[in-house]
Protein backbone atom coordinates (compact mmCIF):
# COMPACT_ATOMS: atom_id res chain seq x y z
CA UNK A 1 126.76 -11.09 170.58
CA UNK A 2 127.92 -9.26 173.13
CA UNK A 3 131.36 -6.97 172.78
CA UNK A 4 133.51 -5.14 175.16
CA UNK A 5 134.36 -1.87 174.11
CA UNK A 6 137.21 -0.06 176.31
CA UNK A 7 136.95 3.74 176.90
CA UNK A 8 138.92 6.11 178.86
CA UNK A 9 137.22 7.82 181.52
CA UNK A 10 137.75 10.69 183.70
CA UNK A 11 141.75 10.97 185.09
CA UNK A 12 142.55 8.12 182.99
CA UNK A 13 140.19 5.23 184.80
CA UNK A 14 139.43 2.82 182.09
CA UNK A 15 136.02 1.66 181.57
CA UNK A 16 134.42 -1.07 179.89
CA UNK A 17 131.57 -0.28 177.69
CA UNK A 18 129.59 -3.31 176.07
CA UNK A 19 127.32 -3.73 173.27
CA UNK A 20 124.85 -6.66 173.54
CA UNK A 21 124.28 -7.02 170.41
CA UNK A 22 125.18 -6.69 166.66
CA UNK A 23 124.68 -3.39 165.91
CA UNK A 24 121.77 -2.49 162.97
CA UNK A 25 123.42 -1.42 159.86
CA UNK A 26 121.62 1.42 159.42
CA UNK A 27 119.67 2.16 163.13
CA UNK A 28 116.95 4.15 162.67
CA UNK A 29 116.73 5.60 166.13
CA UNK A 30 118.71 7.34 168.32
CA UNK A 31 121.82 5.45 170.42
CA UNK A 32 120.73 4.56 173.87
CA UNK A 33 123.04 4.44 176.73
CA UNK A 34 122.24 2.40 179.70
CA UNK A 35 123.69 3.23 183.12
CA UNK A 36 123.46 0.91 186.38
CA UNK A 37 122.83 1.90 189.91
CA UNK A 38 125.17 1.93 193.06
CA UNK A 39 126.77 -1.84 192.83
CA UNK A 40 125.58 -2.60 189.65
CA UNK A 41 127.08 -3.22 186.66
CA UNK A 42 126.53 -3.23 182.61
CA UNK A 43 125.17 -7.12 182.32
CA UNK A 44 121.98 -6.12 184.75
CA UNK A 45 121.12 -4.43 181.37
CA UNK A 46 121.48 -7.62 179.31
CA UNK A 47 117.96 -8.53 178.73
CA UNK A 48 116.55 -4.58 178.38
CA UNK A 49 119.49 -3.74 175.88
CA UNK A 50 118.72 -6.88 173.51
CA UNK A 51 115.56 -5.61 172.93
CA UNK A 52 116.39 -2.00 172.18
CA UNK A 53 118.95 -2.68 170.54
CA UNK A 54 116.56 -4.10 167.44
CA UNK A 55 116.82 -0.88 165.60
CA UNK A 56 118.86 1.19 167.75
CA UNK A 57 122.55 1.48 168.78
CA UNK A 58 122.85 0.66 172.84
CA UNK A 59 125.79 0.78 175.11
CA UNK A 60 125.74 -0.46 178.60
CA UNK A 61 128.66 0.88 180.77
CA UNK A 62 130.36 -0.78 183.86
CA UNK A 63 131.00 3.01 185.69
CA UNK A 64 134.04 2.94 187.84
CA UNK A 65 134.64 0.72 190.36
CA UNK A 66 131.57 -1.64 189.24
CA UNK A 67 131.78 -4.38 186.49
CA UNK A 68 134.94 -4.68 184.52
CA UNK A 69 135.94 -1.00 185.23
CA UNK A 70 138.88 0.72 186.80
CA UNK A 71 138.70 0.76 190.37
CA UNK A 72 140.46 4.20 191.37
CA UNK A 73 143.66 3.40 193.98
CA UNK A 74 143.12 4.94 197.43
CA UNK A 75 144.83 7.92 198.90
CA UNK A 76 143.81 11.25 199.16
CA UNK A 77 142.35 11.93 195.72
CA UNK A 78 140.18 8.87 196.00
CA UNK A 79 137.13 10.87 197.31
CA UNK A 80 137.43 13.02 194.14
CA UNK A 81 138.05 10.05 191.82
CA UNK A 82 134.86 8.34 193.12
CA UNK A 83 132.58 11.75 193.12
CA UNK A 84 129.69 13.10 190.76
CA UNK A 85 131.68 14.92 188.58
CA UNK A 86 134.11 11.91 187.89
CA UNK A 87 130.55 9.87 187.24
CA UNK A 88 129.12 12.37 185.01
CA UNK A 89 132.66 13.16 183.22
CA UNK A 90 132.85 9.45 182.35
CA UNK A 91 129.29 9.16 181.13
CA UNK A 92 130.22 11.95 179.14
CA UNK A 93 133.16 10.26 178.04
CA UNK A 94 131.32 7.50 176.53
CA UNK A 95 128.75 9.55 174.17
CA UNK A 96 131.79 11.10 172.86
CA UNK A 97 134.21 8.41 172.58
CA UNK A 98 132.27 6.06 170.91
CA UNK A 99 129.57 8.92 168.53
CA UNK A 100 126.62 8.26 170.57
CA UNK A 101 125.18 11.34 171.01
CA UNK A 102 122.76 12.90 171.16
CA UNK A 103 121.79 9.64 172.96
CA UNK A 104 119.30 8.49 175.01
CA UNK A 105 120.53 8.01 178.37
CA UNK A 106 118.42 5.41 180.83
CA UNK A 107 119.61 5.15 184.04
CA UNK A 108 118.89 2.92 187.01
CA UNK A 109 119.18 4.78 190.96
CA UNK A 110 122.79 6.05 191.08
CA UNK A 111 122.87 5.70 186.82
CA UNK A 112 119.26 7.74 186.93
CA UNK A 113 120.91 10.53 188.61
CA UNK A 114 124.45 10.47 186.78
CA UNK A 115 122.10 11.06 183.75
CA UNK A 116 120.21 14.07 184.82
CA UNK A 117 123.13 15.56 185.95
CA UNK A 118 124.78 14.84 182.67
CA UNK A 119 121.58 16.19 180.83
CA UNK A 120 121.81 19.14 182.90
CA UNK A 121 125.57 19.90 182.33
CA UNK A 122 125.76 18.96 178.58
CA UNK A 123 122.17 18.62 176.60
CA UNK A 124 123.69 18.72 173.62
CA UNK A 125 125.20 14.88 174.64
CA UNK A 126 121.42 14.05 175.61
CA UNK A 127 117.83 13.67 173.78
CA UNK A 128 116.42 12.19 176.10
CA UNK A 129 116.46 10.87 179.99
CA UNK A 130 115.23 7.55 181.60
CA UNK A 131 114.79 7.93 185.56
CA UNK A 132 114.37 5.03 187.15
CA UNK A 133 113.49 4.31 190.79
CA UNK A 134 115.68 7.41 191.82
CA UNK A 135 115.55 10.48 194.40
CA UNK A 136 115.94 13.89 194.08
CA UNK A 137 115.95 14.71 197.89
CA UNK A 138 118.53 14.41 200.54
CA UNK A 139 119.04 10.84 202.45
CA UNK A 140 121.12 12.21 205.17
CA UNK A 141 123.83 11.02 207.70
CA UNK A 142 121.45 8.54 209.48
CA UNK A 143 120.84 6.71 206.18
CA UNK A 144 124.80 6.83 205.36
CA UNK A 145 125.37 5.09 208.49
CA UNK A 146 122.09 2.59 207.82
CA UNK A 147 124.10 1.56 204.65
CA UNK A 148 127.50 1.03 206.99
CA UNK A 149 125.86 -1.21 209.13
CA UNK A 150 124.80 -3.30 206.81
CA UNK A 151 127.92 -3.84 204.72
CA UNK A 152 129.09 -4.85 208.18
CA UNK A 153 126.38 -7.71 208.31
CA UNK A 154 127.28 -9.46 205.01
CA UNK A 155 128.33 -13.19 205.37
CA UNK A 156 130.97 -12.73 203.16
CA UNK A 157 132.61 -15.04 201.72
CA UNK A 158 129.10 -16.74 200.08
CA UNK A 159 129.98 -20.92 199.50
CA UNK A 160 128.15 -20.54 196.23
CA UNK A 161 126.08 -17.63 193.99
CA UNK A 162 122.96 -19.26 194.65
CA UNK A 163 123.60 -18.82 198.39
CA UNK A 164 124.39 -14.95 197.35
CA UNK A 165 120.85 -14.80 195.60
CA UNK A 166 118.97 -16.87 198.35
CA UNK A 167 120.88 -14.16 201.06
CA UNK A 168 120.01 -10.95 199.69
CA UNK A 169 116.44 -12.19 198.52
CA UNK A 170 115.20 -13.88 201.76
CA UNK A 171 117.74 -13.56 204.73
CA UNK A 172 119.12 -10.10 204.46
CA UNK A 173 117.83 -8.10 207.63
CA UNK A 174 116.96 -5.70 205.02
CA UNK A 175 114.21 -7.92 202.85
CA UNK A 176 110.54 -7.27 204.36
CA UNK A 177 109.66 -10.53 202.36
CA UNK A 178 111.10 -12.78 199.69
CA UNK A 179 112.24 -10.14 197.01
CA UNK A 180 113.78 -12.37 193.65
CA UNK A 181 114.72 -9.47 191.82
CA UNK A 182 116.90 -8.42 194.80
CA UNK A 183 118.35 -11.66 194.91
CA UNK A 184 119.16 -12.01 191.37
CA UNK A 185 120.84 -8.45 191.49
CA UNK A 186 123.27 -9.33 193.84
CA UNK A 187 124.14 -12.57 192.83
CA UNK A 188 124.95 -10.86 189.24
CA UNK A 189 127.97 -8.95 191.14
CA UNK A 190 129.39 -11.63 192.69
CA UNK A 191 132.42 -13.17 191.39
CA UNK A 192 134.21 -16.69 192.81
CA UNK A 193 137.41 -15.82 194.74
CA UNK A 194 139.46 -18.86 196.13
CA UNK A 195 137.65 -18.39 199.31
CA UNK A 196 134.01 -18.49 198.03
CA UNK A 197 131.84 -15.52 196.27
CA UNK A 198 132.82 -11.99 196.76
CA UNK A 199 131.07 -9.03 195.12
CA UNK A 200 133.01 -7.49 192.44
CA UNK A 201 133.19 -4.38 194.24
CA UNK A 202 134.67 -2.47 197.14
CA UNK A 203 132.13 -2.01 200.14
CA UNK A 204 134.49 0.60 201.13
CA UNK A 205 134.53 2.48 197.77
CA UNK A 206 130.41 1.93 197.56
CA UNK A 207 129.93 3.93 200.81
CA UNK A 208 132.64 6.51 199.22
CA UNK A 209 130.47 7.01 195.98
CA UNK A 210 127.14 6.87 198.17
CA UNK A 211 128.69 9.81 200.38
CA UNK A 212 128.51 11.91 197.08
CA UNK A 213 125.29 12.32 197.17
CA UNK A 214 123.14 11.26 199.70
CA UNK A 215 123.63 14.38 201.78
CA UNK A 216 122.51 16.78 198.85
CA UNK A 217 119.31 17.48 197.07
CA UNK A 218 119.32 17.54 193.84
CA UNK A 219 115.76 19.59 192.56
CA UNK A 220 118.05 22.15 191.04
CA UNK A 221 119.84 19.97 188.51
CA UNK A 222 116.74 18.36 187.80
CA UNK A 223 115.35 21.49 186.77
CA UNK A 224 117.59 22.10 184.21
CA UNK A 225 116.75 18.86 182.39
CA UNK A 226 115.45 20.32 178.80
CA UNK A 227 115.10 17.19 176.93
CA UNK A 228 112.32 14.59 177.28
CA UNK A 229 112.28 13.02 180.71
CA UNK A 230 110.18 9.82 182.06
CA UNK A 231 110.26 9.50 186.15
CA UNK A 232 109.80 5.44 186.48
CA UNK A 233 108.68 3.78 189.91
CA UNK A 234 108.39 0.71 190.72
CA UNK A 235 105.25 0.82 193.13
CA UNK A 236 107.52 -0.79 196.21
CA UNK A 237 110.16 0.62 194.87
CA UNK A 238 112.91 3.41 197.17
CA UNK A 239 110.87 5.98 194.84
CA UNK A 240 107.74 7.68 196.68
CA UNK A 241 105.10 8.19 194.66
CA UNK A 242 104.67 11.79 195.63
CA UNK A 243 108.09 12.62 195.67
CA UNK A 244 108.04 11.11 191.64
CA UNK A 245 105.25 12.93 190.71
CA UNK A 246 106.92 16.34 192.11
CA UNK A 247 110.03 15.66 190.36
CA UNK A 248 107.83 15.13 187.08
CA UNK A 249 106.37 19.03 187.52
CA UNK A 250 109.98 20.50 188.28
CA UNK A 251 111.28 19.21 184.94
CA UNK A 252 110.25 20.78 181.93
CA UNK A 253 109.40 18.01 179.60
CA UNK A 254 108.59 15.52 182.55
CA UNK A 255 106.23 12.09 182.14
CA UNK A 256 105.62 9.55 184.97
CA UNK A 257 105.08 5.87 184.63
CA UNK A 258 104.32 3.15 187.35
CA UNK A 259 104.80 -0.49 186.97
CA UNK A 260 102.98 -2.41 189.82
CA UNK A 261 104.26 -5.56 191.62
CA UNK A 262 108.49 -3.97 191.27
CA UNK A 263 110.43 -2.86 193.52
CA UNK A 264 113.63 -0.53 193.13
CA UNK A 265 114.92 -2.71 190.74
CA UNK A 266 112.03 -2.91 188.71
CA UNK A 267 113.96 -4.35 185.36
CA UNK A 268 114.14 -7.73 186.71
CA UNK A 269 110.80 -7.50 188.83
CA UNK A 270 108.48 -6.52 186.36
CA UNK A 271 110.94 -6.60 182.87
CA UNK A 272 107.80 -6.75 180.16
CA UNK A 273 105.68 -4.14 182.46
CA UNK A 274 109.05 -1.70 182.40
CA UNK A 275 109.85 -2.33 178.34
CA UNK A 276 105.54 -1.25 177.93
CA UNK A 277 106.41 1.58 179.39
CA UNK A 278 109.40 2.63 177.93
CA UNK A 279 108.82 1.95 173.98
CA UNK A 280 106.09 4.57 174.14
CA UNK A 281 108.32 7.02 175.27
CA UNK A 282 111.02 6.17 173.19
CA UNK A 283 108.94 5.86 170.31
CA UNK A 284 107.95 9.62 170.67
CA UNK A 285 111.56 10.45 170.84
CA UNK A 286 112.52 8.75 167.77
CA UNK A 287 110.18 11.03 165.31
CA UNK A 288 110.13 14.74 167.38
């Protein structure tokens, strides 16, 4: 089963929330909310929240502009409209709206960092933090305009999805070699227009919410994580393995897994590899 939930969000922006499964009658763990990177959206979840959600509650949340969710208008508030605080405000949203908290937030790149900074913020909303495949340092203008580029490249509109999946898994400039999980990503946020396949996204608004945060570090509010935190990496993944393992000493409570043969988005590379290293973890949550 799989249920949309509707929550309002920072300045109004509604957001769709959705639970993949029947709730447990009685869960015996703490709720889990899952949050998706930069062009993502809640159904890249799909297969991770079906199996948490055996004995736990677990929301998956489109954030704005992604998914099912609001897309803010344009004008001259849109920079603050698509900026960390409206992010983390809207995470926060969620916990509250729907009696999650103190939850366990697991977040995926852009989702990884709205939850530290949430955790940071408010750690009363938060028991525990999920980093996956995320930075801490700055990016910088040359990677801004890397990202620019790029957007310009796409051979939008796609004929079909598959031809979506085949682009950004083989073809894309960006792809070394063949990456599936890549391809499958993508082809999740495409949606069939009259013309063809689109993503279900703004490119414009993406390189407004990337502009956020690629030009700041972020060490500080990673410091002031409290609550139990695990750094994931996929071993190809955006992730260095030396930067992961220094954000893993600056947080108080850090631990540090690595699944082998993933890339950044490790939860449809290596999906069994990433759940072994999460139930541990989560596990250890559920009884301190």
């Amino acid at each position: 089963m799989v249920q949309r939930i509707d929550v309002t969000g920072a300045d109004g922006v509604r957001l769709a929330a959705w639970e993949f499964r029947e709730p447990p009658a009685e869960p015996r763990k703490p709720a889990v909310l899952l949050l998706h990177g930069l062009m993502g959206r809640a159904l890249h979840w799909a297969g991770t929240a079906r199996w948490l959600g055996e004995h736990r509650r677990v929301i998956a949340l489109d954030q704005r502009g992604h998914g099912h969710s609001g897309h803010p208008a344009t004008g001259p508030e849109r920079a603050a409209r698509l900026g960390r605080e409206a992010f983390v405000a809207d995470a926060e949203a969620v916990i509250e709206q729907l009696d999650l908290g103190p939850a366990v937030v697991i977040g995926h790149s852009m989702g990884a960092l709205t939850g530290w900074q949430l955790a940071a913020r408010r750690p009363e909303l938060v028991q525990a933090l999920v980093i996956c495949d995320m930075r801490a340092s700055a990016l910088g203008e040359a990677s801004q305009q890397e990202w620019q580029e790029w957007f310009r490249r796409w051979p939008l509109p796609f004929p079909t999805q598959d031809a979506a999946r085949r682009w950004f898994g083989e073809d894309d400039p960006r792809v070394e070699r063949p990456d599936p999980g890549r391809g499958a990503f993508f082809a999740e946020v495409m949606h069939e227009a009259p013309d063809g396949w689109r993503p279900l996204f703004s490119r414009s608004q993406m390189l407004t919410v990337r502009e956020t945060w690629v030009h700041d570090a972020h060490w500080e509010e990673l410091a002031q994580v409290r609550c139990p935190t695990l750094v994931v990496r996929g071993l190809d993944g955006e992730l260095g393995r030396a930067e992961a393992q220094e954000m893993v000493r600056v947080l108080p409570a850090g631990q540090y897994a690595e699944i082998p043969d993933a890339g950044h988005y490790v939860h449809y590379d290596q999906p069994a590899a990433l759940r072994a290293a999460l139930e541990p973890f989560l596990e250890a949550v559920a009884v301190s």
